[in-house]
Protein backbone atom coordinates (compact mmCIF):
# COMPACT_ATOMS: atom_id res chain seq x y z
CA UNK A 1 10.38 154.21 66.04
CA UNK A 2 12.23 150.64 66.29
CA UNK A 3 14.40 150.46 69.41
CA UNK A 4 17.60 148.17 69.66
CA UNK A 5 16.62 146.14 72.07
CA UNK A 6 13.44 143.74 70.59
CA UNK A 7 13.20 141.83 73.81
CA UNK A 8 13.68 142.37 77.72
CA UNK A 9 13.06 140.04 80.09
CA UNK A 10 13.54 138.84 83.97
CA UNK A 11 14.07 135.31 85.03
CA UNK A 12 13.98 134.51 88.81
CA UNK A 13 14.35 132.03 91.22
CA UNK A 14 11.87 129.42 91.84
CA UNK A 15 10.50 128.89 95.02
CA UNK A 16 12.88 126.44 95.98
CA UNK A 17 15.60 129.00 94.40
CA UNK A 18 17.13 126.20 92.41
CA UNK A 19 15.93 127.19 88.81
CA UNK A 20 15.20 130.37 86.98
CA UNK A 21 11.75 130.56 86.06
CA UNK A 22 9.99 133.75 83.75
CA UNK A 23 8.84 136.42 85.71
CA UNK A 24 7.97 139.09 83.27
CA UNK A 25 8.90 140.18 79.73
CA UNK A 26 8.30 143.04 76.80
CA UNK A 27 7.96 141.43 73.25
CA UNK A 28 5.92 143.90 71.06
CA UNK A 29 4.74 141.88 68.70
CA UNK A 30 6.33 138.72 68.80
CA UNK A 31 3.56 137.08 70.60
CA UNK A 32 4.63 133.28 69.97
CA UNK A 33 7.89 133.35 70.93
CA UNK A 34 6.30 135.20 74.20
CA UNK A 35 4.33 132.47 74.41
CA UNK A 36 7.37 129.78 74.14
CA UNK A 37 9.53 132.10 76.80
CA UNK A 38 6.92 131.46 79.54
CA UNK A 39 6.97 128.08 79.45
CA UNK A 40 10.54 127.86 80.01
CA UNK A 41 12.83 127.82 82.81
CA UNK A 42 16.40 127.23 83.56
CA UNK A 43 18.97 125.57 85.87
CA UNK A 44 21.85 126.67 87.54
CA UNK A 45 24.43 127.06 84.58
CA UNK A 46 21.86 126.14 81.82
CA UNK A 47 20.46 128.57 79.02
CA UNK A 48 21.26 132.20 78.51
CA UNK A 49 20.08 133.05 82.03
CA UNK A 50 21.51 130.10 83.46
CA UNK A 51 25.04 130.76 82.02
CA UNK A 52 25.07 134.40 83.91
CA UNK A 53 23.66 132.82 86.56
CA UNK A 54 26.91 130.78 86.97
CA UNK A 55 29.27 132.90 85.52
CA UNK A 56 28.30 135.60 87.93
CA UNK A 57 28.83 138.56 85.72
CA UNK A 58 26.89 139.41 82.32
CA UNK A 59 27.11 136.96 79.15
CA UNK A 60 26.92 138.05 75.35
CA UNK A 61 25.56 135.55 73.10
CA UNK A 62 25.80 136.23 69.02
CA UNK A 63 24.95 133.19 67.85
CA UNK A 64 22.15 130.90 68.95
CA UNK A 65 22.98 128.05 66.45
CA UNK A 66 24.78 125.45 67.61
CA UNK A 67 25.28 127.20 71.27
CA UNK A 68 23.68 126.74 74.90
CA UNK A 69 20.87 128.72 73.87
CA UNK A 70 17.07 126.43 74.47
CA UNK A 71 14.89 128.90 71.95
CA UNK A 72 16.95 128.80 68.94
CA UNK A 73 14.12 128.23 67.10
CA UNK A 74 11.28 130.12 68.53
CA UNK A 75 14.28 133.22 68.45
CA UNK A 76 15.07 132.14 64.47
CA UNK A 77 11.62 132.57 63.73
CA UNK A 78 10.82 135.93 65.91
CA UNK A 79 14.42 137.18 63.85
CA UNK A 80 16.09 137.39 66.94
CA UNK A 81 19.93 136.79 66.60
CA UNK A 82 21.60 138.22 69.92
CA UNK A 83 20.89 137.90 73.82
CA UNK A 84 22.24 139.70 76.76
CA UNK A 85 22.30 138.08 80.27
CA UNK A 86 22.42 140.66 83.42
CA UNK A 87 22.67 138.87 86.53
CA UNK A 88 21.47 140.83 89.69
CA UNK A 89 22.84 139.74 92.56
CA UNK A 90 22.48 140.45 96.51
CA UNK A 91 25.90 139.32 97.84
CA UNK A 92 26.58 135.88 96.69
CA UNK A 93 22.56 135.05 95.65
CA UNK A 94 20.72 135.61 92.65
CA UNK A 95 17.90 138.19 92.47
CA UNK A 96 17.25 137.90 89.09
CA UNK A 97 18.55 137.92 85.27
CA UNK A 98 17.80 140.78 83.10
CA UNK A 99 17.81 139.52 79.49
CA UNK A 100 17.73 141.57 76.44
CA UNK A 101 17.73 139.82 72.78
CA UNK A 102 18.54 141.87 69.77
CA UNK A 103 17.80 141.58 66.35
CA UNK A 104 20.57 141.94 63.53
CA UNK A 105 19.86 143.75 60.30
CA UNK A 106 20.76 146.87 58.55
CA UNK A 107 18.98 148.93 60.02
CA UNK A 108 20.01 148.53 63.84
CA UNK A 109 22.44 150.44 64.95
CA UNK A 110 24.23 150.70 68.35
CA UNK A 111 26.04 148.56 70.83
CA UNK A 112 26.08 147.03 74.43
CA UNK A 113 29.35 145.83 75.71
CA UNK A 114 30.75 144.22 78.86
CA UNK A 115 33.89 145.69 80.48
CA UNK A 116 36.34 143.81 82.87
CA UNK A 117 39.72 144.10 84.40
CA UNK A 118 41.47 140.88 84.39
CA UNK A 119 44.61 139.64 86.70
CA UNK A 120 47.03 140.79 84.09
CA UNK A 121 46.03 143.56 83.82
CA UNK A 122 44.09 144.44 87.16
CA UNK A 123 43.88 148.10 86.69
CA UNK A 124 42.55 148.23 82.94
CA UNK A 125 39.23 147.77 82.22
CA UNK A 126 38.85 146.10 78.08
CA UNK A 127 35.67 144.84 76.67
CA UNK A 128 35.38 141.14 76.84
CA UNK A 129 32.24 140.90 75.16
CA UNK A 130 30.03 143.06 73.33
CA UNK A 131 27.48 143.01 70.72
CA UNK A 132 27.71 146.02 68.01
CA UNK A 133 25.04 145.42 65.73
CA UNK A 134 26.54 146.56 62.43
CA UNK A 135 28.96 148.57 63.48
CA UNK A 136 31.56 146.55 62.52
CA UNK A 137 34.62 149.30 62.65
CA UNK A 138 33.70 150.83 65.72
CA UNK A 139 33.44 146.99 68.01
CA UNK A 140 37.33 146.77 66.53
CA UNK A 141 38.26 150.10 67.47
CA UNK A 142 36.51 149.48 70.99
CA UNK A 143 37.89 146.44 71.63
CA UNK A 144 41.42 147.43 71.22
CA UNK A 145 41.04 150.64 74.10
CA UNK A 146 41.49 149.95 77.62
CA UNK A 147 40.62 152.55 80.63
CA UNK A 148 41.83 153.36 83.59
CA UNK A 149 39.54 154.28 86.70
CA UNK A 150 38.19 157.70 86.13
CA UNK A 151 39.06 157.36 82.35
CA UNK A 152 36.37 157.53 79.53
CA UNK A 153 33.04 155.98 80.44
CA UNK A 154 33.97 152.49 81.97
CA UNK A 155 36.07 153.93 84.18
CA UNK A 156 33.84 156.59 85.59
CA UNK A 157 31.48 153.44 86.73
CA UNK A 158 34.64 152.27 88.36
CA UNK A 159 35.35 155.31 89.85
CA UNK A 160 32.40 155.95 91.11
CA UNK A 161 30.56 152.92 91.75
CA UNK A 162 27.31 154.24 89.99
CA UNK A 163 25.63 154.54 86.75
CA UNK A 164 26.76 157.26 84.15
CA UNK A 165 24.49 158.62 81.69
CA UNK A 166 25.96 160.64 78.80
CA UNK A 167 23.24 162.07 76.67
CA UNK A 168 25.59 164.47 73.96
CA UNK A 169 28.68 162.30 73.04
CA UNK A 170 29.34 165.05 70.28
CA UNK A 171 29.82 167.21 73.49
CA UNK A 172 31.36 164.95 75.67
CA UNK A 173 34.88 165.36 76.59
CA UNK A 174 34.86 162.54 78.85
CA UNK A 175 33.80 159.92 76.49
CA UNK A 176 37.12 159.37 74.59
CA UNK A 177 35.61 157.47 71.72
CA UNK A 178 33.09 160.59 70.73
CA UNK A 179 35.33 160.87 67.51
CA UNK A 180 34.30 157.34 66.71
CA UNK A 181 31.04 156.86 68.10
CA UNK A 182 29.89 159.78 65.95
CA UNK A 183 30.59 158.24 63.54
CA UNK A 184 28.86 155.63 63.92
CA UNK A 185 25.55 157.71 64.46
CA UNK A 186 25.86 156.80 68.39
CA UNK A 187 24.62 159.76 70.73
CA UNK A 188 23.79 158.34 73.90
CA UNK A 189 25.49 155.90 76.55
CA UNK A 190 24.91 154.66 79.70
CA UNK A 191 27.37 152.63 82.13
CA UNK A 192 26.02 150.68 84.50
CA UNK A 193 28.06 148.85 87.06
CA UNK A 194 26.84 145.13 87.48
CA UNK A 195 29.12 142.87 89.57
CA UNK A 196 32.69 141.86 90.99
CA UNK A 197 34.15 138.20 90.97
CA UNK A 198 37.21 137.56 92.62
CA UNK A 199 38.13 141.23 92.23
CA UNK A 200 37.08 141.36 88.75
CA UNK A 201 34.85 144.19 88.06
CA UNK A 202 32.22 143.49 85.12
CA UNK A 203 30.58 147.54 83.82
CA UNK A 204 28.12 147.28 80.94
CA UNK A 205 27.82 149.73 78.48
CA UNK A 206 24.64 150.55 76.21
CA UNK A 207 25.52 153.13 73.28
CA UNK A 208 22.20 154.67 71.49
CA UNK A 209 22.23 155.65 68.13
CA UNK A 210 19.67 158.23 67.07
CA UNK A 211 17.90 155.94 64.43
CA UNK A 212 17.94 152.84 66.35
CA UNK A 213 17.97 154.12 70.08
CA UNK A 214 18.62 151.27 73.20
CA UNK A 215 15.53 152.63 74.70
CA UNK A 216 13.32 155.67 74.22
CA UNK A 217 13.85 156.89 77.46
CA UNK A 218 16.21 156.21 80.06
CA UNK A 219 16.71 157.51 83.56
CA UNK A 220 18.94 157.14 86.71
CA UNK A 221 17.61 157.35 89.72
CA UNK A 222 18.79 157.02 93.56
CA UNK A 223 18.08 157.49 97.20
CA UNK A 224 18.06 161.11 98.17
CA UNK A 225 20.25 162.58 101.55
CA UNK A 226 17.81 161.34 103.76
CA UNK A 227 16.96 157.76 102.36
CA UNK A 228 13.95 157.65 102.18
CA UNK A 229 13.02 158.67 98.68
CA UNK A 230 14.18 158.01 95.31
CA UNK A 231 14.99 161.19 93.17
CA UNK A 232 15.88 161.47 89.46
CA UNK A 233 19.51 162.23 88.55
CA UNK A 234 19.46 161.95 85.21
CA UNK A 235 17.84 161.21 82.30
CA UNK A 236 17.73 160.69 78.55
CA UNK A 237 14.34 160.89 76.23
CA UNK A 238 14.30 160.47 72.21
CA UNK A 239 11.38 162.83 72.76
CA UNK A 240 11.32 166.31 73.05
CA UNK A 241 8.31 166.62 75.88
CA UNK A 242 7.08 168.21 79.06
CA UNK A 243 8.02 164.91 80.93
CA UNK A 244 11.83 165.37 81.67
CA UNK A 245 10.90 168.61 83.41
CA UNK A 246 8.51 166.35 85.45
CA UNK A 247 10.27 164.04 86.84
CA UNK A 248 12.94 166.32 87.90
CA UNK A 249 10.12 167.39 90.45
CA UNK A 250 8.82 163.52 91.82
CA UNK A 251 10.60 162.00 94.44
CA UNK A 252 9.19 157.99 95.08
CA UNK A 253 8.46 156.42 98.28
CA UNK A 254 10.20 152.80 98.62
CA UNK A 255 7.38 150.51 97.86
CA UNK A 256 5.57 153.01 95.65
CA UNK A 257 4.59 151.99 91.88
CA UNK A 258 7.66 150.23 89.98
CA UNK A 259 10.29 151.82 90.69
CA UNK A 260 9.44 151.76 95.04
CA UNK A 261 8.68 148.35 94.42
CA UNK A 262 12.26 147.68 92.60
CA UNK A 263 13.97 149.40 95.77
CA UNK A 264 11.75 147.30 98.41
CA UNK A 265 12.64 143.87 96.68
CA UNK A 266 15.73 144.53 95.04
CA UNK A 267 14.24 142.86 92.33
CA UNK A 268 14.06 143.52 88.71
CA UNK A 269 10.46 144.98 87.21
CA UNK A 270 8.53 145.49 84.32
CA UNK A 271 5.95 147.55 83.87
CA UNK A 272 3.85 147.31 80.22
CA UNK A 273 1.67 150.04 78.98
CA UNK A 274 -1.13 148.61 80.61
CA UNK A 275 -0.30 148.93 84.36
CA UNK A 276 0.50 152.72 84.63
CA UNK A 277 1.43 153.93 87.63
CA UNK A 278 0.26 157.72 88.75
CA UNK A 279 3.90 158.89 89.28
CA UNK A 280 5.18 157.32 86.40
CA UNK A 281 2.24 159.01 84.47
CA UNK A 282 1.71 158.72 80.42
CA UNK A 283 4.71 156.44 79.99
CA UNK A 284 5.11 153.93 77.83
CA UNK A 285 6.67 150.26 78.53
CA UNK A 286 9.26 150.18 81.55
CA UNK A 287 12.17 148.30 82.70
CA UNK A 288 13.21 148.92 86.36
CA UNK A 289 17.02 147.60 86.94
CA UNK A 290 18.30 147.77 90.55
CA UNK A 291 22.09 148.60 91.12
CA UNK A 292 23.10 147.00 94.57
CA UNK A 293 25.86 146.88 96.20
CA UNK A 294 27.39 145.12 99.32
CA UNK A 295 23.28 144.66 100.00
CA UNK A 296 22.55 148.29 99.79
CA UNK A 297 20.64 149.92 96.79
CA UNK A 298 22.73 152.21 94.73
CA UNK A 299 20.49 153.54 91.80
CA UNK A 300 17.54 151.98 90.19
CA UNK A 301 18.09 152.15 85.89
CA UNK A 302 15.14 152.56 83.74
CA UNK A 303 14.69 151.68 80.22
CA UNK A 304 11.51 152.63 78.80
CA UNK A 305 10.47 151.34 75.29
């Protein structure tokens, strides 16, 4: 099963903190452009992970040619079209950037999109970027909405602060494009809030479609009542298996396998099949993504591909 995401990887600082430098990465089976990635490392403002670096909230890129972009052609030849910069910051300094770089053909279907308020319009979020993929009718219908805290998906984040994970959109009252997105063969979304900038609030969105899902598994989880343990809230899997039920039983000590070590560093992770984990058990390829705010751990997001 192809996933939408072809790519993931974490850039951060150097030990002088004035460049990005590679950190860790999932590439299947593009092993040379792996190879290229590693080499490479960026300045503030320079390169995909540079630019979010700078911009301080997540950047959409859809075309490598003639842009910013240093791997055009190492990407070109992997068939890698898209990328996705997530800054993670810890007050005003960088952690780390989450990149994810898509490919864009027929057969992948789904969509990740950045939501913002702006000073016009300071209580509306509206997507200011997004990539959709081929679903060409449903990024115009998207872009033309605009929510309200509390309404539809974006504004739950808002509301709330935390990540939302909607596994049913068919069932979903709350999502208001459910008409739309099914569609468009998208099930699944998560919202995940990522920064504020001058009182701008930046939420991504990641919509799954069954065929072509983000990730095959994805999970929320955050400190329980007394701190000192992480505890699933919820979770998404494209398969039907004994291991949701699991995990709704483990709690995680900070500092303990990935996602301990995630909430001890505030730090970005991943984990490949090789380095497994005994709480995480038989899973396959991890992302760990840390939601912090005002210094504090929120939620830790994982992707697993």
């Amino acid at each position: 099963m192809k996933t939408f995401i072809k790519v993931t990887e974490i850039w951060i600082p150097t030990k002088d903190r004035t460049r990005l430098g590679f950190s860790a990465g999932l590439y299947g089976s593009l092993h040379e452009f792996r190879v290229a990635s590693e080499k490479e490392s960026f300045a503030y403002d320079e390169g995909l992970p540079g630019k979010a670096w700078a911009a301080g909230h997540p950047v959409v890129l859809t075309e490598f040619d003639h842009s910013y972009f240093k791997r055009t052609k190492s990407a070109k030849k992997a068939g890698l079209t898209c990328g996705i910069a997530i800054p993670v910051f810890s007050g005003e300094f960088i952690m780390a950037v989450v990149v994810f770089l898509c490919g864009d053909d027929q057969h992948h279907a789904g969509a990740i999109e950045v939501w913002s308020n702006s000073v016009e319009k300071n209580t509306e979020l509206a997507v200011i970027d997004g990539y959709y993929g081929t679903l060409d009718e449903f990024e115009n219908i998207s872009r033309g909405m605009s929510f309200i805290k509390g309404s539809g998906l974006p504004g739950q984040v808002w509301a709330t602060g935390m990540p939302v994970l909607i596994e049913d959109l068919g069932q979903a009252s709350a999502f208001i494009r459910s008409s739309d997105a099914r569609k468009a063969g998208i099930t699944t979304a998560l919202g995940i809030p990522v920064s504020v900038v001058a009182n701008q609030v930046y939420i991504m969105t990641f919509l799954s479609a069954k065929a072509t899902p983000i990730a095959k598994r994805i999970q929320i989880w955050v400190p329980d009542e007394s701190g000192q343990r992480l505890v699933c809230q919820s979770g998404y899997s494209k398969q039907n298996d004994e291991l949701a039920e699991m995990f709704e039983t483990i709690s995680v000590r900070k500092g303990e396998g990935i996602l301990g070590r995630v909430w001890l560093t505030g730090v970005p992770a991943i984990r490949n099949n090789a380095e497994v984990a005994p709480v995480e058990g038989r899973l396959n390829s991890m992302l760990a993504m840390p939601v912090i705010d005002d210094g504090k751990l929120k939620a830790v997001v994982t992707f697993l591909f």
